[in-house]
C-alpha atoms as a PDB file:
ATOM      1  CA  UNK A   1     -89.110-111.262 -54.010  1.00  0.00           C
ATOM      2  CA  UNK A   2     -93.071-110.637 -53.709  1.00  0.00           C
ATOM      3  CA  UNK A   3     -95.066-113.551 -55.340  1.00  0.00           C
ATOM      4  CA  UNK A   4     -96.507-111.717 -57.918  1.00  0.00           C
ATOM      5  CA  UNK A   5    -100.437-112.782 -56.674  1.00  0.00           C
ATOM      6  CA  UNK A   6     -99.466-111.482 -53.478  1.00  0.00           C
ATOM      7  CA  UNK A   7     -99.644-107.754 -55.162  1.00  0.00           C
ATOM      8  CA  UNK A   8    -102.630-105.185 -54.116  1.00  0.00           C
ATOM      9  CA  UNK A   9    -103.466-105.429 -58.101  1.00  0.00           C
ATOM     10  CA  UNK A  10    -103.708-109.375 -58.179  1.00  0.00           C
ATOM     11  CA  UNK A  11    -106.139-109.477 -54.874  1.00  0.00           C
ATOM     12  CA  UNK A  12    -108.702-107.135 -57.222  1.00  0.00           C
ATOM     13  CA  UNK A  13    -110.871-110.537 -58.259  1.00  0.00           C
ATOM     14  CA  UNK A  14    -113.056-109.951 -55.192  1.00  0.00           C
ATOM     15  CA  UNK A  15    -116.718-108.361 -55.484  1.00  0.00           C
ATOM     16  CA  UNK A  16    -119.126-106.803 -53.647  1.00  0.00           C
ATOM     17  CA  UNK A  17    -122.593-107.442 -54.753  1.00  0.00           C
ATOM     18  CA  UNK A  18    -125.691-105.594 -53.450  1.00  0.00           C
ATOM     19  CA  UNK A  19    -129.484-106.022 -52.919  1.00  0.00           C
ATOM     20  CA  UNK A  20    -132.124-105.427 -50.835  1.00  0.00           C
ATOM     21  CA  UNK A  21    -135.217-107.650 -49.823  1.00  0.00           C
ATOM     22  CA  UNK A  22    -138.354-106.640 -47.630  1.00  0.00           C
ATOM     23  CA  UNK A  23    -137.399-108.875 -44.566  1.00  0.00           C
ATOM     24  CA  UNK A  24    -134.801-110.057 -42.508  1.00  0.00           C
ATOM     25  CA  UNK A  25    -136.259-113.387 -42.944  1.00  0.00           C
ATOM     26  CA  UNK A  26    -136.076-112.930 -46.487  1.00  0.00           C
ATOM     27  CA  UNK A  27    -132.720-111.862 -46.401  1.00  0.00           C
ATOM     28  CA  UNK A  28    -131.303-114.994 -44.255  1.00  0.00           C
ATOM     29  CA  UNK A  29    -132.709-117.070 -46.628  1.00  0.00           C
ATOM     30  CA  UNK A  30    -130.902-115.482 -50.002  1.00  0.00           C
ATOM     31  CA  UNK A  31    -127.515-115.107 -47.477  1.00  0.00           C
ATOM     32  CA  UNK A  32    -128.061-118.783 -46.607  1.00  0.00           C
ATOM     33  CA  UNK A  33    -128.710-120.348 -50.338  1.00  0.00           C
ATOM     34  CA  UNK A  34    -126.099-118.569 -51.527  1.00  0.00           C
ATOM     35  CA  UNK A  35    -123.576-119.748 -48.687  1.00  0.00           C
ATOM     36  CA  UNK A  36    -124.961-123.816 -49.299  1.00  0.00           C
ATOM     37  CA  UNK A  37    -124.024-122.918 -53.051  1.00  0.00           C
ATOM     38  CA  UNK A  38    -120.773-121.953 -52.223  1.00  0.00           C
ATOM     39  CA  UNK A  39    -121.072-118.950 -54.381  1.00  0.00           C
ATOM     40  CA  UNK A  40    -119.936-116.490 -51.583  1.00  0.00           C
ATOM     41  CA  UNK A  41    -117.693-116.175 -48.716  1.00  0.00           C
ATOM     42  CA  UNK A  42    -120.301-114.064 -46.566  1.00  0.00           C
ATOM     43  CA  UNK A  43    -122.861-112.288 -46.306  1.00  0.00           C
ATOM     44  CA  UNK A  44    -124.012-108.866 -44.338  1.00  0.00           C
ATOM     45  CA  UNK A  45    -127.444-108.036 -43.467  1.00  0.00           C
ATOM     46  CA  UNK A  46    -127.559-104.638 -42.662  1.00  0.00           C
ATOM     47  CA  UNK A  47    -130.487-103.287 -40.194  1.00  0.00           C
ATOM     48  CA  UNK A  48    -133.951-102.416 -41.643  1.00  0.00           C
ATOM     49  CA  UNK A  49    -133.784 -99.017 -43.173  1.00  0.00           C
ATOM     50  CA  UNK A  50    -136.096 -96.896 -45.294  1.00  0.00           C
ATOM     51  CA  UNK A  51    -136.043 -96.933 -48.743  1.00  0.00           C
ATOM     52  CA  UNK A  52    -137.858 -94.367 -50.784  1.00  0.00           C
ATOM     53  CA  UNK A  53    -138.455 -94.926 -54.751  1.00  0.00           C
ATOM     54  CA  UNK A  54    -140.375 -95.257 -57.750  1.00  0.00           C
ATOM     55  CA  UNK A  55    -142.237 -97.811 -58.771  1.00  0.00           C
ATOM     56  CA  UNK A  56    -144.498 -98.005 -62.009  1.00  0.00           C
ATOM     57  CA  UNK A  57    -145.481 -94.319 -61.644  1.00  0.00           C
ATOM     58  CA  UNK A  58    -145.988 -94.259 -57.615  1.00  0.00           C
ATOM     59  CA  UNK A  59    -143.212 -92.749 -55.040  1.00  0.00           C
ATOM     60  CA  UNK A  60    -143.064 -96.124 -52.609  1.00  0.00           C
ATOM     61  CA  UNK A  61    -141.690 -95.741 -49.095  1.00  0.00           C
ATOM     62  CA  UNK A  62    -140.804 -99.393 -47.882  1.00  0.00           C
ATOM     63  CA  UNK A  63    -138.610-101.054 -44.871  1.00  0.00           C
ATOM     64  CA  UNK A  64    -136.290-103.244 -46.171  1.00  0.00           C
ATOM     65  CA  UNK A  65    -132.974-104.982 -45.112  1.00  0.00           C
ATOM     66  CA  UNK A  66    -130.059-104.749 -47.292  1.00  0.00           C
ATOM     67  CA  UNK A  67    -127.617-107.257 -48.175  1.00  0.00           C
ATOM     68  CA  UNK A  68    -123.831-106.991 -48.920  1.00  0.00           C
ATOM     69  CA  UNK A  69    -122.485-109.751 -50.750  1.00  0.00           C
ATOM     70  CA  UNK A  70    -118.725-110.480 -50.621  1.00  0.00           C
ATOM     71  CA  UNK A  71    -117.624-112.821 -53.217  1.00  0.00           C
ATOM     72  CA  UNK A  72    -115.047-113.811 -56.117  1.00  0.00           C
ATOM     73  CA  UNK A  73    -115.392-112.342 -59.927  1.00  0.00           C
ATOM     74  CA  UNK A  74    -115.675-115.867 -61.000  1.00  0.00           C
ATOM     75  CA  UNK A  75    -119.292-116.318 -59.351  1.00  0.00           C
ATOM     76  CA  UNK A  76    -121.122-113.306 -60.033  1.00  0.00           C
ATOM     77  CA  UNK A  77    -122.910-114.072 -63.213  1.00  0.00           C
ATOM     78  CA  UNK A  78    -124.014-117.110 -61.157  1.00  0.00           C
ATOM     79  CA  UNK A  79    -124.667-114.750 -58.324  1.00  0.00           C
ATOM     80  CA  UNK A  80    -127.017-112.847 -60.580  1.00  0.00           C
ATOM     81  CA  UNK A  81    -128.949-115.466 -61.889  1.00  0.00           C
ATOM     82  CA  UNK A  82    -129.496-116.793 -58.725  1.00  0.00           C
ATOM     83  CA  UNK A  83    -131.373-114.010 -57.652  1.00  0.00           C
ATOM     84  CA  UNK A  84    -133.219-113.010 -60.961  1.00  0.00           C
ATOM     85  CA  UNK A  85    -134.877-116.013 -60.485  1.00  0.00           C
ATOM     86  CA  UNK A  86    -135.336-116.695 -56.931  1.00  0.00           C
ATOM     87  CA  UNK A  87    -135.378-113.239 -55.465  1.00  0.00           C
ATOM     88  CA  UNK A  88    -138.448-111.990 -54.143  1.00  0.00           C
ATOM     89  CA  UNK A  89    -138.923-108.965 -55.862  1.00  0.00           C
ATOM     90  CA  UNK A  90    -140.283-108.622 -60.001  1.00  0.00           C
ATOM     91  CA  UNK A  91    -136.900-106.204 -59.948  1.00  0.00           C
ATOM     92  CA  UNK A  92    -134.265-107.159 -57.474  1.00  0.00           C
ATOM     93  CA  UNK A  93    -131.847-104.448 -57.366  1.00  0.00           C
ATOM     94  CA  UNK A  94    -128.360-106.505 -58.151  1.00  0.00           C
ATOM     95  CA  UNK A  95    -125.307-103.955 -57.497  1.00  0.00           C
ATOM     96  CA  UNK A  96    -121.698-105.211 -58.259  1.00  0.00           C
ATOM     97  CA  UNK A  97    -119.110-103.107 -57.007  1.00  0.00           C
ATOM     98  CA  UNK A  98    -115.227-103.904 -57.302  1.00  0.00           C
ATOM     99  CA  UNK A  99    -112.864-103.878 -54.343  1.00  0.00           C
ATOM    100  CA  UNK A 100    -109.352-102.434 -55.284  1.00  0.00           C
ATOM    101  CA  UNK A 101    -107.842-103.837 -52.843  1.00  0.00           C
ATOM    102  CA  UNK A 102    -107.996-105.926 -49.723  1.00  0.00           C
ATOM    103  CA  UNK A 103    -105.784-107.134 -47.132  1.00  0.00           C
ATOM    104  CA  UNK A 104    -103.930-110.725 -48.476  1.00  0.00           C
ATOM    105  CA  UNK A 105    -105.338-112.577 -45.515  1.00  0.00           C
ATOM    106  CA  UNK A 106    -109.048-111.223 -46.153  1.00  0.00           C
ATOM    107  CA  UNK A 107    -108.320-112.203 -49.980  1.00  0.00           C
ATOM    108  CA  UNK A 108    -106.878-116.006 -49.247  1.00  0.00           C
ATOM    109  CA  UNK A 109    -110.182-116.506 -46.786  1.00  0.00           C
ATOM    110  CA  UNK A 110    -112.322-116.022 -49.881  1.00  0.00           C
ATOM    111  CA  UNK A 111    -110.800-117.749 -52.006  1.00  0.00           C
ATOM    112  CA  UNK A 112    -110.599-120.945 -50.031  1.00  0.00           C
ATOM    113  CA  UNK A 113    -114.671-120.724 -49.400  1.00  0.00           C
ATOM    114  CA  UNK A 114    -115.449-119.788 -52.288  1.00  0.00           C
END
Protein backbone atom coordinates (compact mmCIF):
# COMPACT_ATOMS: atom_id res chain seq x y z
CA UNK A 1 0.00 0.00 0.00
CA UNK A 2 1.57 3.55 -1.06
CA UNK A 3 1.67 5.98 1.97
CA UNK A 4 -0.58 8.33 0.73
CA UNK A 5 2.27 11.46 1.06
CA UNK A 6 4.39 9.35 -0.92
CA UNK A 7 1.94 10.20 -4.09
CA UNK A 8 3.28 12.58 -7.12
CA UNK A 9 0.12 14.89 -5.94
CA UNK A 10 1.23 15.10 -2.15
CA UNK A 11 5.09 16.07 -3.13
CA UNK A 12 3.32 19.36 -5.02
CA UNK A 13 4.14 21.73 -1.70
CA UNK A 14 7.51 22.57 -3.26
CA UNK A 15 8.18 26.08 -5.06
CA UNK A 16 10.28 27.61 -7.26
CA UNK A 17 10.77 31.23 -6.70
CA UNK A 18 12.57 33.61 -9.11
CA UNK A 19 14.57 36.90 -9.20
CA UNK A 20 17.24 38.55 -10.56
CA UNK A 21 19.90 40.99 -8.98
CA UNK A 22 22.73 43.05 -10.81
CA UNK A 23 25.71 40.97 -9.36
CA UNK A 24 26.89 37.77 -8.50
CA UNK A 25 27.96 39.24 -5.33
CA UNK A 26 24.62 40.44 -4.84
CA UNK A 27 23.16 37.32 -5.57
CA UNK A 28 25.39 35.16 -2.97
CA UNK A 29 24.38 37.34 -0.50
CA UNK A 30 20.28 36.99 -0.98
CA UNK A 31 21.15 32.90 -1.67
CA UNK A 32 23.14 33.03 1.59
CA UNK A 33 20.50 35.04 3.99
CA UNK A 34 17.98 33.11 2.84
CA UNK A 35 19.88 29.68 3.48
CA UNK A 36 20.97 31.15 7.42
CA UNK A 37 17.05 31.74 7.61
CA UNK A 38 16.31 28.43 6.78
CA UNK A 39 13.68 29.56 4.42
CA UNK A 40 15.07 27.47 1.44
CA UNK A 41 16.69 24.30 0.62
CA UNK A 42 18.99 25.90 -2.21
CA UNK A 43 19.68 28.18 -4.23
CA UNK A 44 20.92 28.52 -8.14
CA UNK A 45 22.74 31.36 -9.49
CA UNK A 46 22.57 31.20 -12.98
CA UNK A 47 25.48 32.96 -15.19
CA UNK A 48 25.24 36.73 -15.99
CA UNK A 49 22.89 37.20 -18.85
CA UNK A 50 21.29 40.17 -20.57
CA UNK A 51 18.23 41.45 -19.64
CA UNK A 52 16.39 43.93 -21.76
CA UNK A 53 13.25 46.01 -20.26
CA UNK A 54 11.39 48.93 -19.35
CA UNK A 55 11.88 51.01 -16.81
CA UNK A 56 9.91 54.34 -16.01
CA UNK A 57 9.59 55.15 -19.74
CA UNK A 58 13.33 54.07 -20.89
CA UNK A 59 14.17 50.53 -22.73
CA UNK A 60 17.19 49.42 -20.10
CA UNK A 61 19.69 46.81 -21.24
CA UNK A 62 21.44 45.49 -17.95
CA UNK A 63 23.74 42.28 -16.92
CA UNK A 64 22.33 40.62 -14.25
CA UNK A 65 22.51 37.13 -12.54
CA UNK A 66 19.43 35.28 -11.92
CA UNK A 67 18.42 33.34 -9.05
CA UNK A 68 16.28 30.14 -8.75
CA UNK A 69 14.91 29.57 -5.49
CA UNK A 70 13.82 26.04 -4.47
CA UNK A 71 11.75 26.00 -1.44
CA UNK A 72 8.49 24.72 0.50
CA UNK A 73 4.84 26.52 0.03
CA UNK A 74 4.96 27.16 3.67
CA UNK A 75 7.89 29.86 3.34
CA UNK A 76 7.14 31.84 0.44
CA UNK A 77 5.20 34.71 1.82
CA UNK A 78 8.27 34.90 4.11
CA UNK A 79 10.38 34.44 1.05
CA UNK A 80 8.73 37.50 -0.43
CA UNK A 81 9.01 39.76 2.24
CA UNK A 82 12.38 39.03 2.65
CA UNK A 83 13.27 40.38 -0.48
CA UNK A 84 10.75 43.37 -0.77
CA UNK A 85 12.61 44.68 1.84
CA UNK A 86 16.12 43.73 1.54
CA UNK A 87 16.49 43.25 -2.17
CA UNK A 88 18.46 45.58 -4.00
CA UNK A 89 16.28 46.72 -6.52
CA UNK A 90 13.03 49.57 -5.91
CA UNK A 91 11.15 46.45 -7.93
CA UNK A 92 12.63 43.06 -7.39
CA UNK A 93 11.08 40.81 -9.79
CA UNK A 94 9.65 37.87 -7.28
CA UNK A 95 8.39 34.83 -9.61
CA UNK A 96 6.71 31.78 -7.86
CA UNK A 97 6.28 28.93 -9.95
CA UNK A 98 4.79 25.45 -8.74
CA UNK A 99 6.53 22.13 -9.30
CA UNK A 100 3.99 19.27 -10.11
CA UNK A 101 5.98 16.92 -9.24
CA UNK A 102 9.37 15.84 -8.05
CA UNK A 103 11.18 12.79 -7.34
CA UNK A 104 10.28 11.56 -3.36
CA UNK A 105 13.94 11.70 -2.48
CA UNK A 106 14.38 15.38 -3.97
CA UNK A 107 10.99 16.17 -1.97
CA UNK A 108 12.14 14.52 1.63
CA UNK A 109 15.69 16.62 1.16
CA UNK A 110 13.61 19.79 1.29
CA UNK A 111 11.63 19.18 3.64
CA UNK A 112 14.19 18.20 6.23
CA UNK A 113 16.20 21.72 5.46
CA UNK A 114 13.68 23.56 5.23
Amino acid sequence: MTNKADTPNHRDDIRIVLTTCGTTEQAQAIATDLLSAELVACVNLLPPMQSIYRWQGEICNETEVQLVIKTREQHVEAIKRWLNEHHPYETPEVLVLSVADASLAYHQWIKEVC
